[in-house]
N, C-alpha and C. Protein backbone atom coordinates (compact mmCIF):
# COMPACT_ATOMS: atom_id res chain seq x y z
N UNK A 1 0.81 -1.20 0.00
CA UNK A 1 0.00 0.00 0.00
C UNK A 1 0.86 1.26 0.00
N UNK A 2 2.12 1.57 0.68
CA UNK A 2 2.93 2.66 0.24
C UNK A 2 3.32 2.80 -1.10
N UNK A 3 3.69 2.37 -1.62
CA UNK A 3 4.07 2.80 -2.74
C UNK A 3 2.77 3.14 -3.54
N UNK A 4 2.11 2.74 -3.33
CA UNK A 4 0.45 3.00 -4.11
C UNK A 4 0.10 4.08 -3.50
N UNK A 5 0.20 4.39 -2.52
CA UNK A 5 -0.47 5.27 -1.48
C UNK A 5 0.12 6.84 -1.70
N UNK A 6 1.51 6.40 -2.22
CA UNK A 6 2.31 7.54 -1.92
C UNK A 6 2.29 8.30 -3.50
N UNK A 7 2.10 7.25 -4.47
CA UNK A 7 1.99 8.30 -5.98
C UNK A 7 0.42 8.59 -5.87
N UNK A 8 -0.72 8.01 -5.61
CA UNK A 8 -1.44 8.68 -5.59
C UNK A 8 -1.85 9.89 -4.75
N UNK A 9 -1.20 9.81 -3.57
CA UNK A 9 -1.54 11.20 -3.01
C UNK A 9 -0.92 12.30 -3.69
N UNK A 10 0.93 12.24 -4.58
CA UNK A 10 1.21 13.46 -5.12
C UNK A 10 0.39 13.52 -6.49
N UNK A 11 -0.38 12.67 -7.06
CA UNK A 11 -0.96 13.02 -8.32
C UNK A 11 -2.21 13.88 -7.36
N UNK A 12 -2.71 13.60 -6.85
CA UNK A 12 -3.82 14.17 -6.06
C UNK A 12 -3.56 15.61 -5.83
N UNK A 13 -2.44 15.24 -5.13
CA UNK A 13 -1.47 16.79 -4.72
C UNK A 13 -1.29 17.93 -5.71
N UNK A 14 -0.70 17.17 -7.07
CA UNK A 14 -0.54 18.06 -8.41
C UNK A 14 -1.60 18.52 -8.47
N UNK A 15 -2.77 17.72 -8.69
CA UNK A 15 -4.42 18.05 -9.36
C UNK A 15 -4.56 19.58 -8.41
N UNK A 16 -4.01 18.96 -7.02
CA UNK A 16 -4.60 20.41 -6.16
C UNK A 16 -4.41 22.00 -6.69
N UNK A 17 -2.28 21.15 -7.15
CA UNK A 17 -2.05 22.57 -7.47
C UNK A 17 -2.33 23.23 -8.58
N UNK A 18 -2.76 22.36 -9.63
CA UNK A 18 -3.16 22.55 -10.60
C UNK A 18 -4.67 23.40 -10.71
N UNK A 19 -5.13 23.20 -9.98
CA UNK A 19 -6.58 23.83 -9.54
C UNK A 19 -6.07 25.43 -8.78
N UNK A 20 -5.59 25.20 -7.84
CA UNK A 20 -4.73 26.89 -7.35
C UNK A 20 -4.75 27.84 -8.64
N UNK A 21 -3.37 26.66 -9.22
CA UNK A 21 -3.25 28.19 -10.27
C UNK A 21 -4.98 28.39 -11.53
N UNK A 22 -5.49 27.34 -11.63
CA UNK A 22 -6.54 27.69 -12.86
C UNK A 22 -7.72 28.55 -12.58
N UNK A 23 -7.39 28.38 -10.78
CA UNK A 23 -8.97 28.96 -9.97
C UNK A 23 -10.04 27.68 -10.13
N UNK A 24 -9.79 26.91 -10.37
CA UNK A 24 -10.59 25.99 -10.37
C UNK A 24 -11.39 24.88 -9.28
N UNK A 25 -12.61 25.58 -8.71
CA UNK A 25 -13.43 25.45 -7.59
C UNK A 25 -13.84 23.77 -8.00
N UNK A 26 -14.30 23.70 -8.82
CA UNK A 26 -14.66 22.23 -9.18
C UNK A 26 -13.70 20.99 -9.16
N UNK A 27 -12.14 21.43 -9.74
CA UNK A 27 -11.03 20.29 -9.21
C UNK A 27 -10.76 20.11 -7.73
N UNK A 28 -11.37 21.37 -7.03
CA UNK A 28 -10.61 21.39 -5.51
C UNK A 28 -11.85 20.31 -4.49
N UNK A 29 -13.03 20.25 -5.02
CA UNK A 29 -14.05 19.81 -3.84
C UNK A 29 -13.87 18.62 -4.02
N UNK A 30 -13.58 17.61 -4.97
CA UNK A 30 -13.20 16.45 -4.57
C UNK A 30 -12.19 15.64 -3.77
N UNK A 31 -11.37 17.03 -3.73
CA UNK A 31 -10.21 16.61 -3.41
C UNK A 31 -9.67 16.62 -1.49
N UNK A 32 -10.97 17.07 -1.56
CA UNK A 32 -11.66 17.44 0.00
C UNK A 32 -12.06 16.87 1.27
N UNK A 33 -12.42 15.93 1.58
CA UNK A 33 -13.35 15.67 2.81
C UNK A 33 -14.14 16.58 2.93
N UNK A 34 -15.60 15.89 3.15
CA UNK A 34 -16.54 16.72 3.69
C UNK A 34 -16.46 18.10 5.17
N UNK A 35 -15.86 17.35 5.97
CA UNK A 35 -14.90 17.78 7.00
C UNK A 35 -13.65 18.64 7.27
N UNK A 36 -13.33 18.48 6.00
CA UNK A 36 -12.18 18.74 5.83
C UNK A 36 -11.40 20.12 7.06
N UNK A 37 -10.29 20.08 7.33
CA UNK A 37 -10.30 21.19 8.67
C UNK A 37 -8.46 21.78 7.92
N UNK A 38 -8.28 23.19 7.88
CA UNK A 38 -7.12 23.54 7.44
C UNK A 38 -6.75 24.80 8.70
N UNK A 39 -5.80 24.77 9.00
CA UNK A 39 -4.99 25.64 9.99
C UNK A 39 -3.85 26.59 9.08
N UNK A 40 -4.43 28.30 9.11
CA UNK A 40 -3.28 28.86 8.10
C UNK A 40 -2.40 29.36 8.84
N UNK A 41 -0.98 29.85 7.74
CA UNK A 41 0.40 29.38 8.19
C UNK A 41 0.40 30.63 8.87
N UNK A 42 0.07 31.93 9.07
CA UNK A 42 0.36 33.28 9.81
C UNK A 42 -0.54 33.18 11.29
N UNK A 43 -1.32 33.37 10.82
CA UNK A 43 -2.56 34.20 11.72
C UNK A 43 -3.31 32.54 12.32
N UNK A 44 -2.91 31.19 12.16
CA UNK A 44 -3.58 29.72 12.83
C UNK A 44 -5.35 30.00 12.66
N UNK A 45 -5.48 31.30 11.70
CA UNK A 45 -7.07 30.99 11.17
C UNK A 45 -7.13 29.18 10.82
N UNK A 46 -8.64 28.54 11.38
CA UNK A 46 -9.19 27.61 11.13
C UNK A 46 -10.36 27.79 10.41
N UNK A 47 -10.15 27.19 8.66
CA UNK A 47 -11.50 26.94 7.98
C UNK A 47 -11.55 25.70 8.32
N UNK A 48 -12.64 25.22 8.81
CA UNK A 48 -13.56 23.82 8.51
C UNK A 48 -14.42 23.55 7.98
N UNK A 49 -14.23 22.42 7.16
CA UNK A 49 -15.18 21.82 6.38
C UNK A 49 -15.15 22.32 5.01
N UNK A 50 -15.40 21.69 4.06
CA UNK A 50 -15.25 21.61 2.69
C UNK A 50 -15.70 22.48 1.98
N UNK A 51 -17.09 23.41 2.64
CA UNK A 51 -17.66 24.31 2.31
C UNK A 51 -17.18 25.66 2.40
N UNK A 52 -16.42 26.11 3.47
CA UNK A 52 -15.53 26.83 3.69
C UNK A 52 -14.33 27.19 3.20
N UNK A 53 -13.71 26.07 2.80
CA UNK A 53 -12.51 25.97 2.01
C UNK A 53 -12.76 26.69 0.75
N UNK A 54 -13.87 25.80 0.57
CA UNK A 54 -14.08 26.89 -1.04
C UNK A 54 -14.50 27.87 -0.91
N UNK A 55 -15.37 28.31 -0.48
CA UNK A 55 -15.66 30.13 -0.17
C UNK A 55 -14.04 30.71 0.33
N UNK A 56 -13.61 30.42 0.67
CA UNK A 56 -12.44 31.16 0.99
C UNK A 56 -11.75 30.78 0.12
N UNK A 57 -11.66 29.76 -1.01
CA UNK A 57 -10.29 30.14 -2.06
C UNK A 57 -10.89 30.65 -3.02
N UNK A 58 -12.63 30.85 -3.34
CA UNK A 58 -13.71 31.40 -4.03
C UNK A 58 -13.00 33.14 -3.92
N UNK A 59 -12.92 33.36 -3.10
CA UNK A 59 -12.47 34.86 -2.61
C UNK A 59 -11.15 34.76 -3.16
N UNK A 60 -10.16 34.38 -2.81
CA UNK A 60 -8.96 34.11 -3.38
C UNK A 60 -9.08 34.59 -4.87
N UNK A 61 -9.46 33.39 -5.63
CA UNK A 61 -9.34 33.58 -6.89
C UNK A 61 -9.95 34.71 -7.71
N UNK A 62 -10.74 35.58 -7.09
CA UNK A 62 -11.65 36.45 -7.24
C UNK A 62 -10.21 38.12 -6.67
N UNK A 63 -10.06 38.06 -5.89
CA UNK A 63 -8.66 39.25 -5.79
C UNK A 63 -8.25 39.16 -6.73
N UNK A 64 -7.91 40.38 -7.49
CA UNK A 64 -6.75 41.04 -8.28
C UNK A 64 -5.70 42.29 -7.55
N UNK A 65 -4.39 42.04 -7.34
CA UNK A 65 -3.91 40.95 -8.17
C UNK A 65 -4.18 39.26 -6.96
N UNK A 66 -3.76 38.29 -7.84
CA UNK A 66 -4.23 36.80 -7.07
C UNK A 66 -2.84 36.27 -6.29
N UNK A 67 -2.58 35.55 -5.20
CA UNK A 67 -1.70 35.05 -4.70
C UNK A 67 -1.89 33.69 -5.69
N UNK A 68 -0.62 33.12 -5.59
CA UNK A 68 -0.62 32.06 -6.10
C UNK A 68 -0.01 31.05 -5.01
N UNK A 69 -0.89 29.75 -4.64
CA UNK A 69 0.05 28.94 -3.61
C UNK A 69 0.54 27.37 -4.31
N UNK A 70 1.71 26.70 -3.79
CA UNK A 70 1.76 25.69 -4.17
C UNK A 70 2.35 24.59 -3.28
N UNK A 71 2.07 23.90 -3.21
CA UNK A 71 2.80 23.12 -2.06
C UNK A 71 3.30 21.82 -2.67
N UNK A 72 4.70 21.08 -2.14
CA UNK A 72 5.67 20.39 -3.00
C UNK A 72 5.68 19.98 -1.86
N UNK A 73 5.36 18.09 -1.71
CA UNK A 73 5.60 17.29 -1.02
C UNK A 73 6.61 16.33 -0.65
N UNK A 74 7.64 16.55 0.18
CA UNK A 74 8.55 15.82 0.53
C UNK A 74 8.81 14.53 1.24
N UNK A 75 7.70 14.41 1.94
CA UNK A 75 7.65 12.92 2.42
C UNK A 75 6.27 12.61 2.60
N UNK A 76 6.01 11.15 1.94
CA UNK A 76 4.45 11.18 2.53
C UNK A 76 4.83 9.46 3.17
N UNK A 77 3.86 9.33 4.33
CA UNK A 77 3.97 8.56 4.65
C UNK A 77 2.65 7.66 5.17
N UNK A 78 2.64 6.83 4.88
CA UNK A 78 1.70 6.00 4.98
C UNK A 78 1.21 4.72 5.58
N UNK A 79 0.00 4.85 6.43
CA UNK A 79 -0.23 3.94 7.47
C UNK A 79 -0.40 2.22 7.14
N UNK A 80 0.00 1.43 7.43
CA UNK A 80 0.06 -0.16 7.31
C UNK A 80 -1.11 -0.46 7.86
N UNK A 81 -1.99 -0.17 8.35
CA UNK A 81 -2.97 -0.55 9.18
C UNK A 81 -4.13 0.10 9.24
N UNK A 82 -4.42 1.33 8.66
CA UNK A 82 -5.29 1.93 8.56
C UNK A 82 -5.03 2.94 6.86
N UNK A 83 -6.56 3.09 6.35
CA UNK A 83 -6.23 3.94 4.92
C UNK A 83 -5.92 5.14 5.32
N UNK A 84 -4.97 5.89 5.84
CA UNK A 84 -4.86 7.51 6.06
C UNK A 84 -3.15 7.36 5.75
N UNK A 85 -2.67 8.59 5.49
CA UNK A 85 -1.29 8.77 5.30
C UNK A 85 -1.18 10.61 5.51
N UNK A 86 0.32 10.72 5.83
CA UNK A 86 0.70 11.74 6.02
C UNK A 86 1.96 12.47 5.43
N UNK A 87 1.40 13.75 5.28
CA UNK A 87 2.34 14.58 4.05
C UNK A 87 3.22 15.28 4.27
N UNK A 88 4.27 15.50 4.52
CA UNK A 88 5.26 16.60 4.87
C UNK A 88 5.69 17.26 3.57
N UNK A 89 5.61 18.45 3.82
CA UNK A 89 5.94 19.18 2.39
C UNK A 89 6.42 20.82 2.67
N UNK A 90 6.85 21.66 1.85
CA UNK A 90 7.02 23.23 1.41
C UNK A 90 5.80 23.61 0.97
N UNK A 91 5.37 24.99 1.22
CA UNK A 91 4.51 25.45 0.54
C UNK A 91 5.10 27.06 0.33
N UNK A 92 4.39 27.76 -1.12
CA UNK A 92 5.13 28.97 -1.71
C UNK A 92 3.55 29.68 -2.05
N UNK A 93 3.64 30.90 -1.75
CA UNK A 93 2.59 31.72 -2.23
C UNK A 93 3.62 33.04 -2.48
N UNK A 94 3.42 33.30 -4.74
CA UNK A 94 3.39 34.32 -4.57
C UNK A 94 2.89 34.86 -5.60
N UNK A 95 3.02 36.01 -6.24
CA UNK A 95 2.48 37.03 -6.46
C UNK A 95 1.43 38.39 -5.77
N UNK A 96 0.84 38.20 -5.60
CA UNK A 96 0.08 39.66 -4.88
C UNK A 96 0.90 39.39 -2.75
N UNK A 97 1.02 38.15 -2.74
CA UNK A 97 1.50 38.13 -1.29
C UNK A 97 2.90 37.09 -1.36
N UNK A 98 3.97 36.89 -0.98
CA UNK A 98 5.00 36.55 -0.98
C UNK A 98 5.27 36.13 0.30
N UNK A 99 5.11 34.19 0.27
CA UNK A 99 5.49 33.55 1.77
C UNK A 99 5.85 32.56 1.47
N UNK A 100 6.56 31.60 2.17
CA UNK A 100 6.38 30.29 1.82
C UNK A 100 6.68 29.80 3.76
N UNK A 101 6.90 28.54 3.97
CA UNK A 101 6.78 27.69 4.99
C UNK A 101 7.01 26.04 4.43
N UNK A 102 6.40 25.68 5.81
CA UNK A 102 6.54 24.00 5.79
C UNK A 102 4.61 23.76 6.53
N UNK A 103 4.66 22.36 5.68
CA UNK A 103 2.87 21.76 5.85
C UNK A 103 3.09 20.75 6.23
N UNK A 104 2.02 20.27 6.60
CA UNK A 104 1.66 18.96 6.73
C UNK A 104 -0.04 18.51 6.25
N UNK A 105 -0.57 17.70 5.97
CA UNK A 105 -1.45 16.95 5.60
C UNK A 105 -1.93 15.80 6.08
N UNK A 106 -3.12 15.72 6.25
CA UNK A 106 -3.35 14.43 6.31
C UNK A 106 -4.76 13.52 5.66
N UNK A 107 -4.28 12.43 4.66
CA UNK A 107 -4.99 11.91 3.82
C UNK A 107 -6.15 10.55 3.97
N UNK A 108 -7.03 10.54 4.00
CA UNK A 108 -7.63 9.10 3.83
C UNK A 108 -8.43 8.72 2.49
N UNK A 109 -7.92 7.65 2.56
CA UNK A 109 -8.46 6.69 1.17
C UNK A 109 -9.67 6.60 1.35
N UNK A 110 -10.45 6.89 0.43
CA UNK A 110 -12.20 6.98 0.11
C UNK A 110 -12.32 5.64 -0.72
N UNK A 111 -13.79 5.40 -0.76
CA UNK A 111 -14.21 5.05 -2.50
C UNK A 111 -13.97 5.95 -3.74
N UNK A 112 -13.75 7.32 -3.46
CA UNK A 112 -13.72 8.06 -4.58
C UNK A 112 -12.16 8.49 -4.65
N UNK A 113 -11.53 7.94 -3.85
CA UNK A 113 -9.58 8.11 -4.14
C UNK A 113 -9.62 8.86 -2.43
N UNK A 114 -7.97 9.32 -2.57
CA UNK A 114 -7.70 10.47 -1.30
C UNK A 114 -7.97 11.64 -1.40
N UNK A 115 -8.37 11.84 -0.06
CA UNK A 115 -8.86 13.00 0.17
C UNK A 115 -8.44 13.64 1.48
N UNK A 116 -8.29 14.88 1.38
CA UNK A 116 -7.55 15.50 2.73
C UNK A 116 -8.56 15.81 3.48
N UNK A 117 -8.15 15.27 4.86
CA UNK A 117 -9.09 15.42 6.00
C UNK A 117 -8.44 16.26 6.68
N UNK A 118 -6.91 17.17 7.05
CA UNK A 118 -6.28 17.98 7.35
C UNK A 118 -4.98 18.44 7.03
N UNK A 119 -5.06 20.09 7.28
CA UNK A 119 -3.77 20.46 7.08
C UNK A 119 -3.46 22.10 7.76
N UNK A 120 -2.25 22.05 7.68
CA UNK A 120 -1.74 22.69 8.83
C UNK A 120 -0.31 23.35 8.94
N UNK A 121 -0.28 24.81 8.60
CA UNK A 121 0.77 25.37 7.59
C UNK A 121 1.30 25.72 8.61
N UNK A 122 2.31 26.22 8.34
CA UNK A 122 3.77 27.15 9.04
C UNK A 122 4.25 28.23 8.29
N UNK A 123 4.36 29.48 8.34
CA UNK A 123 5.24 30.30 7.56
C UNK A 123 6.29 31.02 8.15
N UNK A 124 7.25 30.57 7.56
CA UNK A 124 8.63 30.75 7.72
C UNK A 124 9.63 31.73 7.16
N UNK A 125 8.75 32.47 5.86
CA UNK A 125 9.34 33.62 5.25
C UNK A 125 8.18 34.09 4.58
């Protein structure tokens, strides 16, 4: 299951970022948990839940000029015993705002693929 576990979460991952830069609200909700709970990297604002997420990157993509974020996963690791795995990665936002940090994630295997049930930024510059 790691090695399975671990390319599908960065294809998942790409799709995400791939959705960032297009503004694309419709690639991001699958990619979601209903639940879904995110902790941001300055200010430890908490959106929860899936509905939220998108109204708030809804707003995002809607600013001119737009931040752009991306996050590049460096270790994911994955549970033997249960479907969830966990992401260690960089994340970069820039244009209109200029930051980057370190994330984490955390994934469980659905019927409909992985999906992030949390995450939880740091910014570091």
């Amino acid at each position: 299951m790691t090695a399975a576990a671990n390319l599908a979460i960065r294809l998942r991952r790409a799709a995400f970022n791939r959705a960032l830069v297009e503004g694309d609200l419709q690639a991001i909700g699958p990619i979601l948990a209903p639940d879904a709970v995110l902790v941001t990297g300055s200010d430890s604002a908490v959106l929860a839940g899936r509905k939220a997420q998108l109204l708030a990157w809804k707003r995002e993509f809607a600013a001119a000029p737009r931040t752009l974020y991306v996050r590049t996963p460096e270790r994911i690791v994955a549970s033997p015993v249960e479907p969830v795995a966990l992401e260690h990665g960089r994340w970069a936002a820039t244009g209109a705002m200029i930051a980057s940090g370190d994330y984490s994630a955390k994934w469980r295997e659905t019927a409909g693929g992985w999906v992030i049930e949390a995450e939880i930024y740091l910014t570091l510059a």
